[in-house]
Protein backbone atom coordinates (compact mmCIF):
# COMPACT_ATOMS: atom_id res chain seq x y z
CA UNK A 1 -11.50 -18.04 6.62
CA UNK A 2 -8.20 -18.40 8.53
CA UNK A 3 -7.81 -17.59 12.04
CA UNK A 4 -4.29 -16.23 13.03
CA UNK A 5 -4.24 -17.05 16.16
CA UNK A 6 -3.02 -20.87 16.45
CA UNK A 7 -0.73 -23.19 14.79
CA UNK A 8 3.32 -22.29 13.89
CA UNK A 9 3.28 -18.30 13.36
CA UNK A 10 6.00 -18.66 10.36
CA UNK A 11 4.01 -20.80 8.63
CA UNK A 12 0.18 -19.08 9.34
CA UNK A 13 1.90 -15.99 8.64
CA UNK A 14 3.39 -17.23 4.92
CA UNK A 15 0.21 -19.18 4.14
CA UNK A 16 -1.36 -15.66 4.66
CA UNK A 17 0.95 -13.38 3.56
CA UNK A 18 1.36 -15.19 -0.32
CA UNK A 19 -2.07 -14.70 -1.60
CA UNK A 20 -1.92 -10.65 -0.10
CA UNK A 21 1.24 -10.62 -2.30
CA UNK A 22 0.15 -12.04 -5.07
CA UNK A 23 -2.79 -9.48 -5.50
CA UNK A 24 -0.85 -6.83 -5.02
CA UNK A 25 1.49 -8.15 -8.04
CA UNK A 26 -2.03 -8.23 -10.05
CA UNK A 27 -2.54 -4.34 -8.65
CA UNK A 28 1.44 -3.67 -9.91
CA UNK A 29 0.42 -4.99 -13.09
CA UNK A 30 -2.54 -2.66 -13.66
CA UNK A 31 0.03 0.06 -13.32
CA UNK A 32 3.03 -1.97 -15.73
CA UNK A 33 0.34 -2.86 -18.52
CA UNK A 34 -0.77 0.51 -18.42
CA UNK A 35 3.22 1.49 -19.12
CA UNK A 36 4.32 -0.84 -21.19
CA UNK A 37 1.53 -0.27 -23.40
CA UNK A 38 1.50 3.38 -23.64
CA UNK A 39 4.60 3.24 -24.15
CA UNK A 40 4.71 1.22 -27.33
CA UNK A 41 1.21 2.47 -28.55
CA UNK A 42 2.08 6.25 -28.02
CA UNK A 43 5.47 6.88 -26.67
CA UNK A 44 8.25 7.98 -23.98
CA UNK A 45 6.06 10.69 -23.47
CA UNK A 46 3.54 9.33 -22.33
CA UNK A 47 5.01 7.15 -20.19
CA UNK A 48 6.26 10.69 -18.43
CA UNK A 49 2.67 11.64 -18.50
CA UNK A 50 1.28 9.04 -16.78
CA UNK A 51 4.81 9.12 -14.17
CA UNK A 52 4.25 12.75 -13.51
CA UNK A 53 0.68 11.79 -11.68
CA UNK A 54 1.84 8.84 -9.81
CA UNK A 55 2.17 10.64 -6.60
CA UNK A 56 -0.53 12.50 -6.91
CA UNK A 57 -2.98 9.71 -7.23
CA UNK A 58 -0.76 7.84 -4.67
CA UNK A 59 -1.49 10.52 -2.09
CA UNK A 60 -4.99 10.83 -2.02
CA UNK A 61 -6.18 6.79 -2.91
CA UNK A 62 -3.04 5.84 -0.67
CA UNK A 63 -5.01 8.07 2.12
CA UNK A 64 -8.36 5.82 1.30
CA UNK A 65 -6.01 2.58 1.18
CA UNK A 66 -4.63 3.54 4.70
CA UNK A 67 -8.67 4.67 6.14
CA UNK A 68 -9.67 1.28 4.97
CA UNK A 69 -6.65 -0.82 6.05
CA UNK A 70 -7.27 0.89 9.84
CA UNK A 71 -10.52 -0.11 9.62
CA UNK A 72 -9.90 -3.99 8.91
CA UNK A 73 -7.77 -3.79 11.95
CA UNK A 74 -10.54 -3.06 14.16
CA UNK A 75 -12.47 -5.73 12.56
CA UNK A 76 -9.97 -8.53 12.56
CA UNK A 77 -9.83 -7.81 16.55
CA UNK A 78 -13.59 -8.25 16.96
CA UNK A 79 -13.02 -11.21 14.82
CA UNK A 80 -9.75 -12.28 16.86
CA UNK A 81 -12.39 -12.10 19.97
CA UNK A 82 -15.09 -13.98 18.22
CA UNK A 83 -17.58 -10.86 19.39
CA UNK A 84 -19.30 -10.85 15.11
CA UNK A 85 -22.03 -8.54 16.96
CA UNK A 86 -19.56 -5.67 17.23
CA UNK A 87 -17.95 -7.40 13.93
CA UNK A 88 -20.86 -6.21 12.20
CA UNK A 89 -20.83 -2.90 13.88
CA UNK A 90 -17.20 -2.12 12.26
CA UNK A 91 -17.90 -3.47 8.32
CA UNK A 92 -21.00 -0.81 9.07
CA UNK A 93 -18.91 2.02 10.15
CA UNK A 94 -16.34 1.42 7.80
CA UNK A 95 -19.04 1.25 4.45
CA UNK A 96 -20.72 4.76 5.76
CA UNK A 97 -17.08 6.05 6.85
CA UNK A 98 -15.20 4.84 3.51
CA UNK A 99 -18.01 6.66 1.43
CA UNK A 100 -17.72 10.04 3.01
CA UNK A 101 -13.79 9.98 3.25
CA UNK A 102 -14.70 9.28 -0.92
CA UNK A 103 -16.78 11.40 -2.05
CA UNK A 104 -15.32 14.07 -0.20
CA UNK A 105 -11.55 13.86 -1.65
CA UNK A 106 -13.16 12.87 -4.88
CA UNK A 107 -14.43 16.80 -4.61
CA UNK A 108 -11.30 18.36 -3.30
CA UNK A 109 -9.45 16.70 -5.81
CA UNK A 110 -10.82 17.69 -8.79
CA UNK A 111 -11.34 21.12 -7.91
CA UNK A 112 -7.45 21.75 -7.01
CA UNK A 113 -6.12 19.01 -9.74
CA UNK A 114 -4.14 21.66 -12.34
CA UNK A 115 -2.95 23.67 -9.05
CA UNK A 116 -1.19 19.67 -7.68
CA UNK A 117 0.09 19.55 -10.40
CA UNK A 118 1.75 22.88 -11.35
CA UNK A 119 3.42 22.92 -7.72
CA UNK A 120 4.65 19.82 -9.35
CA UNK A 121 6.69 21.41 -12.15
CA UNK A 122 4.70 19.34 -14.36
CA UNK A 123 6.77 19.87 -17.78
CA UNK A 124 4.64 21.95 -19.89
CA UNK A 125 5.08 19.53 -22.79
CA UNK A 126 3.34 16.58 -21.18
CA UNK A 127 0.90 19.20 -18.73
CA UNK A 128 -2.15 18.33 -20.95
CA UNK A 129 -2.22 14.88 -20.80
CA UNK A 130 -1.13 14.32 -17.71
CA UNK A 131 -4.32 16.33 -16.78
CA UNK A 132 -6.24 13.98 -18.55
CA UNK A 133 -5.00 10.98 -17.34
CA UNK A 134 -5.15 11.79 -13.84
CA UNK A 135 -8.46 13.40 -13.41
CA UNK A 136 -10.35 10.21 -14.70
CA UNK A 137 -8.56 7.90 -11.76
CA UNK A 138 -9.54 10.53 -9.60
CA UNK A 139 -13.13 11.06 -10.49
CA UNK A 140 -13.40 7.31 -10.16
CA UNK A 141 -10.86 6.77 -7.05
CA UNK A 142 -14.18 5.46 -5.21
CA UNK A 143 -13.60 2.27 -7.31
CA UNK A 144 -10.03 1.64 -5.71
CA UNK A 145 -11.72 2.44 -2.27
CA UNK A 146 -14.21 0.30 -2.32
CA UNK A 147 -12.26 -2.60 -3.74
CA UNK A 148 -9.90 -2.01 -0.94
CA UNK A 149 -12.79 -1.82 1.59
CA UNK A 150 -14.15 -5.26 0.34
CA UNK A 151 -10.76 -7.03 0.05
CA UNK A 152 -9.89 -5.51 3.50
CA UNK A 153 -12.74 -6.89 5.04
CA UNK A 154 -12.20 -10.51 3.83
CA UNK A 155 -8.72 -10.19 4.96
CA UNK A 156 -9.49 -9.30 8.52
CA UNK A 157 -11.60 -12.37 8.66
CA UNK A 158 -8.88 -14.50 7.60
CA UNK A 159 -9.76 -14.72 3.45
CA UNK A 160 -6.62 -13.51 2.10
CA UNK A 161 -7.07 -16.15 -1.22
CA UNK A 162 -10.34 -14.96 -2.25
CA UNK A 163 -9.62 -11.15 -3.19
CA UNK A 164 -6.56 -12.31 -4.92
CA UNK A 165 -8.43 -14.54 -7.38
CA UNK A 166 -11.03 -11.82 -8.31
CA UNK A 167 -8.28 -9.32 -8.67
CA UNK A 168 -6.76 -11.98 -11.25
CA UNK A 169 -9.24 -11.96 -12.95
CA UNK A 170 -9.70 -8.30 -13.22
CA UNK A 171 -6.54 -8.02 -14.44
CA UNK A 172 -6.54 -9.67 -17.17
CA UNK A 173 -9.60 -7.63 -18.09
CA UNK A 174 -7.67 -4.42 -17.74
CA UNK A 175 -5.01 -5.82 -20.56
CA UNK A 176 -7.98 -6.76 -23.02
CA UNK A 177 -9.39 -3.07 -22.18
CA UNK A 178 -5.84 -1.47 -22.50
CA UNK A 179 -5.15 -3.27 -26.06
CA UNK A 180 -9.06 -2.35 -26.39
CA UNK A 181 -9.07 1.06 -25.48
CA UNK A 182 -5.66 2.27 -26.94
CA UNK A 183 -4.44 -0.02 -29.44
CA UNK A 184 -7.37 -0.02 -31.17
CA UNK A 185 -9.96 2.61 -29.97
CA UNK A 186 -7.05 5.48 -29.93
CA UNK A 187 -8.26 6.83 -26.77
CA UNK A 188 -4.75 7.37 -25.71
CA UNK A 189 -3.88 8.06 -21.90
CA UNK A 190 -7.04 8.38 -21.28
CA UNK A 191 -8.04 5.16 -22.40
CA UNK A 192 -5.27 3.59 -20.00
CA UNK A 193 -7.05 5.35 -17.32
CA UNK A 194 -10.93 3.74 -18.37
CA UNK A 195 -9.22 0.69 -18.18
CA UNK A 196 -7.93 0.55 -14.59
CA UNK A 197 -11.41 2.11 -13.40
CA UNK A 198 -13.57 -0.18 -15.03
CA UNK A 199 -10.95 -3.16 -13.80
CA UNK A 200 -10.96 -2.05 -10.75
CA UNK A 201 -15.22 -1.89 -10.03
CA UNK A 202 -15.69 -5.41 -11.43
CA UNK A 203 -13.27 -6.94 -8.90
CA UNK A 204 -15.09 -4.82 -6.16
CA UNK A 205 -18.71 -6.53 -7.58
CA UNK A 206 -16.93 -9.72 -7.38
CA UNK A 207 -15.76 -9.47 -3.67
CA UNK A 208 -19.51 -8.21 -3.07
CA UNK A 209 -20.96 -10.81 -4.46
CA UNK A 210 -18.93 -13.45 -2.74
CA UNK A 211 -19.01 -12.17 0.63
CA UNK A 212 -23.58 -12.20 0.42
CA UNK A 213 -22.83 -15.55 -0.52
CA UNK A 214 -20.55 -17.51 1.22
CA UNK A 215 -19.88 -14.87 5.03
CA UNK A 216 -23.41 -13.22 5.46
CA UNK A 217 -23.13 -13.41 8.87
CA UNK A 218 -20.18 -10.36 8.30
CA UNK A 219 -22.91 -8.49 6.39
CA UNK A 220 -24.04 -5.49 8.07
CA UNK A 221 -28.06 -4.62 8.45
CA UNK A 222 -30.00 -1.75 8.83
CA UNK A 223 -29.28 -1.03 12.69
CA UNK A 224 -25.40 -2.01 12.39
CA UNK A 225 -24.89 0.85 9.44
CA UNK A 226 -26.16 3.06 12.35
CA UNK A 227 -22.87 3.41 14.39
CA UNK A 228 -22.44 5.39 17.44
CA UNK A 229 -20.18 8.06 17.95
CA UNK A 230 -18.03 6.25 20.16
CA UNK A 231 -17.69 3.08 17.26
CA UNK A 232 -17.41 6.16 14.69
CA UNK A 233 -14.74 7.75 17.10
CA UNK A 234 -12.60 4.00 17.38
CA UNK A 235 -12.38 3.28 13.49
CA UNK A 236 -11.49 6.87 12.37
CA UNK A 237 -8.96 6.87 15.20
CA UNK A 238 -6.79 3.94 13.64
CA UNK A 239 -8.19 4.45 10.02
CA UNK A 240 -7.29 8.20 10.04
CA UNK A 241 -3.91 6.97 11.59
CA UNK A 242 -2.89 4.40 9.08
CA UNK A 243 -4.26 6.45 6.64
CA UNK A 244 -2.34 9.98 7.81
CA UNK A 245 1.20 7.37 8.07
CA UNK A 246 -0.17 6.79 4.10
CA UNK A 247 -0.47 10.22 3.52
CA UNK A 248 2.68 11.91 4.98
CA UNK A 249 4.73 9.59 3.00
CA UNK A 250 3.25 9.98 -0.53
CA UNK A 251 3.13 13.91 0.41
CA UNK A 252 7.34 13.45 0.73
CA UNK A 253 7.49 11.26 -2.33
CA UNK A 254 5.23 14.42 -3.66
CA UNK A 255 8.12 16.60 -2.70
CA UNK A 256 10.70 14.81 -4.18
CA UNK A 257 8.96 13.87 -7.41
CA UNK A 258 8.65 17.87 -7.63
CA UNK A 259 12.46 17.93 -7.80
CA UNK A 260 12.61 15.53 -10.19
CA UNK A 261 10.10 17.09 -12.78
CA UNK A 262 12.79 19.92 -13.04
CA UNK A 263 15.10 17.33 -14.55
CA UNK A 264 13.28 17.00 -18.05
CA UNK A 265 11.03 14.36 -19.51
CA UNK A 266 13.84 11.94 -20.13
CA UNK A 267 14.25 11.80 -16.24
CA UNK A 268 11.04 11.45 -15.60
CA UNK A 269 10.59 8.61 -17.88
CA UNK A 270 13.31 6.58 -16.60
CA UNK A 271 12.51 7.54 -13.04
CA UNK A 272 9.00 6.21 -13.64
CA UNK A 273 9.99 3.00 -15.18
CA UNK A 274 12.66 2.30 -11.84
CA UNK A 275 10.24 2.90 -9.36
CA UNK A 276 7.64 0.88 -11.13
CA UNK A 277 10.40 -2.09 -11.02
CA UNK A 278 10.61 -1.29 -7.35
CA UNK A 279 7.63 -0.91 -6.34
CA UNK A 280 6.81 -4.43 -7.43
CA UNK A 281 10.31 -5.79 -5.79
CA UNK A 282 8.72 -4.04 -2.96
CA UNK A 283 5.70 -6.47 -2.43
CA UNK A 284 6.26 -9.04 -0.22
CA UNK A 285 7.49 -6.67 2.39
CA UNK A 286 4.11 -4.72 1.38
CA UNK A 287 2.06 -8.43 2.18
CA UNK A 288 4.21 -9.42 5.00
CA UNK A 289 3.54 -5.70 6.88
CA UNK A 290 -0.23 -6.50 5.75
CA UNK A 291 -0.36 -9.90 7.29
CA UNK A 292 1.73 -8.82 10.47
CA UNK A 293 -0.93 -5.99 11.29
CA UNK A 294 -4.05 -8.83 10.83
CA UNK A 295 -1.61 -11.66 12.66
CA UNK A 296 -1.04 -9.28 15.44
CA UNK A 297 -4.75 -7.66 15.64
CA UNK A 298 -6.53 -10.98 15.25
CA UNK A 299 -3.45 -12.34 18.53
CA UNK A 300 -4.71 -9.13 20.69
CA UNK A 301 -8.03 -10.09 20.23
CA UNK A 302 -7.81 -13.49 21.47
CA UNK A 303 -5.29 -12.22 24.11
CA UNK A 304 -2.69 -14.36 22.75
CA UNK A 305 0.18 -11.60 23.18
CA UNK A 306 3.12 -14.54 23.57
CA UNK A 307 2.16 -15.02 19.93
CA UNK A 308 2.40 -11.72 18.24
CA UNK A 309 6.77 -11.11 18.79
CA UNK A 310 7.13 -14.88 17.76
CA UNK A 311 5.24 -14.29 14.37
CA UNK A 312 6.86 -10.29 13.49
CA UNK A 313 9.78 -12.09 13.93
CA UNK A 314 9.43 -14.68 11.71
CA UNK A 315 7.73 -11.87 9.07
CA UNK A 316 11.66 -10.20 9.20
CA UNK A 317 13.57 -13.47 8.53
CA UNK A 318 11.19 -14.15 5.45
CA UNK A 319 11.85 -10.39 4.32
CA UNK A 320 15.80 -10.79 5.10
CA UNK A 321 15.64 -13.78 2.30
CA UNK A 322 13.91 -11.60 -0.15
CA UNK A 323 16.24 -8.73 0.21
CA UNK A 324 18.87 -11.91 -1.32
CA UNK A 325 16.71 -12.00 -4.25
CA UNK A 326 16.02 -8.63 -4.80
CA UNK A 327 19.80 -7.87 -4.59
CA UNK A 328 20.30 -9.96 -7.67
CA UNK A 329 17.68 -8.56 -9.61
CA UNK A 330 18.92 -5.07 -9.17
CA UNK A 331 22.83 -5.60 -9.92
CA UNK A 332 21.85 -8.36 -12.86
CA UNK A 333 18.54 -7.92 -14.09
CA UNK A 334 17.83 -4.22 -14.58
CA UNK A 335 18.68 -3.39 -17.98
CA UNK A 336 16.18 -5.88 -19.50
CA UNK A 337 13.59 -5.36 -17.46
CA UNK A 338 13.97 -1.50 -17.83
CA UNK A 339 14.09 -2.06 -21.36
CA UNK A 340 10.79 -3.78 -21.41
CA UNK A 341 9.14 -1.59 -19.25
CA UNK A 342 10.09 1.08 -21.26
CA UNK A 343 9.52 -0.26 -24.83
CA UNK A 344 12.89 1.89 -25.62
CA UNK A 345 16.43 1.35 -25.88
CA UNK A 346 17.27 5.01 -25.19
CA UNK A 347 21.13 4.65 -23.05
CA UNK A 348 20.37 7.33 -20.95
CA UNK A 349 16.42 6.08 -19.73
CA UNK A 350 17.90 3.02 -19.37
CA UNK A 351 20.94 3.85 -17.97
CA UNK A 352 19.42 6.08 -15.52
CA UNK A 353 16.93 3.86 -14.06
CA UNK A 354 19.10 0.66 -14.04
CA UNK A 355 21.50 3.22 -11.48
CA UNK A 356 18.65 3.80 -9.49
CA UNK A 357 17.68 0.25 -8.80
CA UNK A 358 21.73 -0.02 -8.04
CA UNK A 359 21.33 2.47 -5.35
CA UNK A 360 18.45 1.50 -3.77
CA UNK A 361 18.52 -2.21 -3.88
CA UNK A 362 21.54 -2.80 -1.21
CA UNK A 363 19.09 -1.51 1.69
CA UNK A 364 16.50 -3.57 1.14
CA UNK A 365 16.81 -5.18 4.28
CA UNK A 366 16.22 -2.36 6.69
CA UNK A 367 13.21 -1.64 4.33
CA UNK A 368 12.14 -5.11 5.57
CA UNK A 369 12.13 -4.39 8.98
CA UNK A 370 10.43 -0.41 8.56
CA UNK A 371 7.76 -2.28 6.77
CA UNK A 372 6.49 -4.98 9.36
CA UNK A 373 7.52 -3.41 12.42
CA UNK A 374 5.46 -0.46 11.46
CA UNK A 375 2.10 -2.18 10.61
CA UNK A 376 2.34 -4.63 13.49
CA UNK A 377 2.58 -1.85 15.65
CA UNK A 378 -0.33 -0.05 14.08
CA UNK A 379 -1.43 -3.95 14.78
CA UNK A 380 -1.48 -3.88 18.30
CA UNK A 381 -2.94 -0.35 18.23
CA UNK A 382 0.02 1.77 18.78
CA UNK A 383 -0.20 4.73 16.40
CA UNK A 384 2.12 7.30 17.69
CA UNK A 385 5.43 5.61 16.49
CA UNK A 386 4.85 4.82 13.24
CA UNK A 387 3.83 8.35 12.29
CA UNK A 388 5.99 9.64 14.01
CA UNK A 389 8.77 7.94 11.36
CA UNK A 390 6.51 8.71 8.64
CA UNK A 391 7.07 12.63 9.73
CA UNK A 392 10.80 11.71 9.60
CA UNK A 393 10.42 10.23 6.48
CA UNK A 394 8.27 13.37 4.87
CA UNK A 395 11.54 15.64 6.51
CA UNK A 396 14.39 13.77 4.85
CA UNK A 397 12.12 13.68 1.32
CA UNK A 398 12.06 17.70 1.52
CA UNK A 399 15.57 17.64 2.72
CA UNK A 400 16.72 16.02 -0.18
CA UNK A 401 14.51 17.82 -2.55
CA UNK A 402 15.93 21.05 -1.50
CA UNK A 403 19.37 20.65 -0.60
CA UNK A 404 20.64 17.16 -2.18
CA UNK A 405 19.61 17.64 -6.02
CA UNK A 406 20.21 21.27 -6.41
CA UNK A 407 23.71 20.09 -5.48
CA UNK A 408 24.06 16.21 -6.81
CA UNK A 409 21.38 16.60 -9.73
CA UNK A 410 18.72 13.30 -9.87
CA UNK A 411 21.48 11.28 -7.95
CA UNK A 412 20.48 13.18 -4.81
CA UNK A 413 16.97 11.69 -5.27
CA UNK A 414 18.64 8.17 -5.70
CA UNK A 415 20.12 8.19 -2.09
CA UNK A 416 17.98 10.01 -0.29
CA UNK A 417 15.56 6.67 0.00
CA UNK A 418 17.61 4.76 2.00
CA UNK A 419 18.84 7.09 4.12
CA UNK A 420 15.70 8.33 5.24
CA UNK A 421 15.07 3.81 6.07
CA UNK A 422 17.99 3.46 8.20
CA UNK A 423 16.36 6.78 10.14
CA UNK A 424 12.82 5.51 10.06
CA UNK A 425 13.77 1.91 11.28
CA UNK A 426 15.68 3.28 13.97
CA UNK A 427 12.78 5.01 15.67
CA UNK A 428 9.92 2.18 14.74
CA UNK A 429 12.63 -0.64 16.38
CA UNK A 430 13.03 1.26 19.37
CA UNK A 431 9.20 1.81 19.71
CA UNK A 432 8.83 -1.73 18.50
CA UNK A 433 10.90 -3.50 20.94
CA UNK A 434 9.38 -1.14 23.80
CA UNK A 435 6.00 -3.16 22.64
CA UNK A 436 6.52 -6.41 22.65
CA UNK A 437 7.93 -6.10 25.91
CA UNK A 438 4.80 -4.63 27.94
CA UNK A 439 3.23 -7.29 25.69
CA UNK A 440 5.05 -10.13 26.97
CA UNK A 441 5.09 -8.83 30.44
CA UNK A 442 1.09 -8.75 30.16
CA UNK A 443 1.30 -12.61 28.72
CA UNK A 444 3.07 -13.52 31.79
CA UNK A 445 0.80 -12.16 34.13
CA UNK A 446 -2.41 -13.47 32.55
CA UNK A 447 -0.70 -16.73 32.75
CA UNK A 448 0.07 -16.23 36.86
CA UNK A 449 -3.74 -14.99 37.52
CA UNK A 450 -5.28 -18.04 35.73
CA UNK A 451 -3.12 -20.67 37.23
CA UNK A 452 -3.74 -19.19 40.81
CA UNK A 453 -7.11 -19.10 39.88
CA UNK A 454 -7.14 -22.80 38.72
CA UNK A 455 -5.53 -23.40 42.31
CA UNK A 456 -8.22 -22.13 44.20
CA UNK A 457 -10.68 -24.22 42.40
């Protein structure tokens, strides 16, 4: 375990962050394995297939991600306050909470699946199998959930290492199962799909297994699983509001992908392929947001508010010098690693995506700042600002959809990204900086009331 709350913030923060980032890159490569071998072993198609989904099973598992990422906030400021009594209390509620919120969209999803994705434009072509692919991760999206739940809870206790190295290991499984499954087997999309599920539960045993072993004292009983309505009432509140600031945006990127479908399966394909390159480019500012909102809970907790602006800070300047890197990959390295996504050397998939990455990359550094300032706000329990942006960024998605690529084709989708950043990091640096100043102001008079006190003694 790692407490947040002393030592050099850059450096606590980094040491934190890297491991978070690292799994992630092992959750990318579920999702690139599962490409890069369906392309080779069936085809472009497929890889459109599979694409077509993405935002569906974004959306509702996002939502989950989101639920469960609330509720580690809650429990990293219990932790924060060394109070393990109402620690307990919260990895209750959020095990009974996390399997209702489950089982619940597990339902809904099935039942409406073909209606998602027909209000998709889901190319008739590549309708069947994207149906098939989809409604296995769905059936089984408890196994992402409670992965996420596990990992979530280690994290807001400070174990940001131990989730990673499980999740390794998982994912190497899911590239024997993939070659498994589809190379040999000839399941197809589907067996892509068994892959990631059955990946995905064995890292979830794994975290289980550890935390009985090595934290019990985190481990719920009987009489802790029985939360009250006012616990039940204080998790949902952040968990529903991290998880609605999920939700809104994959419901824009929902929109837009809508658009897109209209393009053809070409489009699609290369469209997939970009924003798989991105979303892994992507990561660190998905770890450092991650580690912000545990640095800054776990900083409330202990009332150590001087702390939390010194280490979001130091969380932008680390994202600043990965916006450098990214830059370079996205002007120099695109082509190839298209191509290898891909499995194709079709000029216009390639071409396509390559322009995307071109368009996009350049604004990576207001991206940086959206990211953490957003989570460390959720952080220090302020949920009205950050979905408020995620509203704005839900408005310019639609906007685009309906006005920019009727007019500017799949360009229009290009652009419309980092336009709707530089909008969304305007409001959530406003609301930021508002913050961090009643913060500070609340630092400084703890610090007055304790050395008066001290006086009088």
């Amino acid at each position: 375990m790692k407490e947040l709350t002393s030592g050099n913030p850059a450096k606590v923060l980094l040491s934190f962050a890297l491991p978070i980032f690292v799994g992630m890159l092992f959750q990318q490569f579920y999702g690139m394995i599962d490409t890069v071998i369906v392309g080779r072993q069936i085809g472009v198609d497929a890889i459109a297939a599979v694409g077509a989904t993405t935002y569906i099973s974004n959306l509702l598992i996002g939502f989950m991600s989101g639920l469960t990422n609330g509720f580690a906030i809650i429990t990293a400021k219990h932790f924060g306050a060394s109070d393990y009594e109402r620690l307990r209390r919260a990895v209750g509620g959020t095990i009974v909470l996390g399997l209702m919120v489950s089982a619940l969209f597990t339902v809904v999803s099935r039942i409406f699946l073909k209606d998602f994705l027909r209000l998709l434009n889901t190319p008739a072509d590549i309708f069947d199998t994207s149906y098939s692919y989809i409604s296995i991760i769905l059936t089984f999206m408890t196994a992402a959930m409670l992965y996420n739940m596990a990992a979530g809870v280690l994290r807001a206790v400070g174990d940001s290492l131990t989730p990673l190295l499980f999740l390794m290991f998982s994912s190497f499984l899911n590239i024997v199962l993939d070659l498994l499954f589809m190379a040999k087997l000839g399941m197809g999309v589907e067996g892509a799909a068994y892959a990631t599920v059955i990946s995905q539960t064995i890292s979830f045993i794994l975290c289980c297994v550890y935390i009985v072993r090595k934290f019990p004292f985190i481990l719920p009983g009987i009489k802790e699983l029985k939360i009250t309505v006012h616990e039940a009432l204080e998790l949902l509140s952040m968990g529903l509001s991290m998880a609605l600031m999920f939700s809104i945006v994959e419901v824009g990127s929902l929109v837009l992908q809508r658009a897109i479908n209209c393009f053809g399966t070409d489009t699609i394909a290369a469209h997939t392929a970009a924003r798989k390159l991105s979303s892994i480019l992507m990561l660190p500012f998905s770890a450092l947001s991650s580690a912000s909102a545990t640095y800054c809970s776990q900083n409330l907790g202990a009332k150590k508010n001087d702390r939390i602006g010194k280490g979001v800070k130091s969380a932008v300047i680390i994202g600043f010098l990965w916006s450098a890197v990214v830059l370079f990959v996205g002007f120099v390295l695109a082509e190839p690693i298209i191509g290898l996504i891909t499995g194709t050397d079709d000029e216009y998939i390639i071409g396509t995506a390559s322009m995307y990455m071109r368009v996009n990359t350049p604004f990576y550094p207001i991206l940086a700042v959206l990211s953490i300032t957003r989570s460390s706000l959720q952080g220090i329990g302020k949920k009205a600002v950050p979905i408020a942006s995620s509203f704005i960024e839900l408005g310019g998605k639609a906007a685009a959809a309906f006005f920019l690529t009727p007019v500017l084709g799949y360009f229009g989708a290009m652009i419309s990204e980092p336009i709707v950043w530089a909008f969304m990091t305007i409001i959530l640096s406003i609301g930021y900086l508002t913050e961090i100043k009643k913060l500070n102001v609340s630092a400084s008079e703890n610090i007055i009331t304790e050395e008066k006190t001290s006086e009088a003694y």
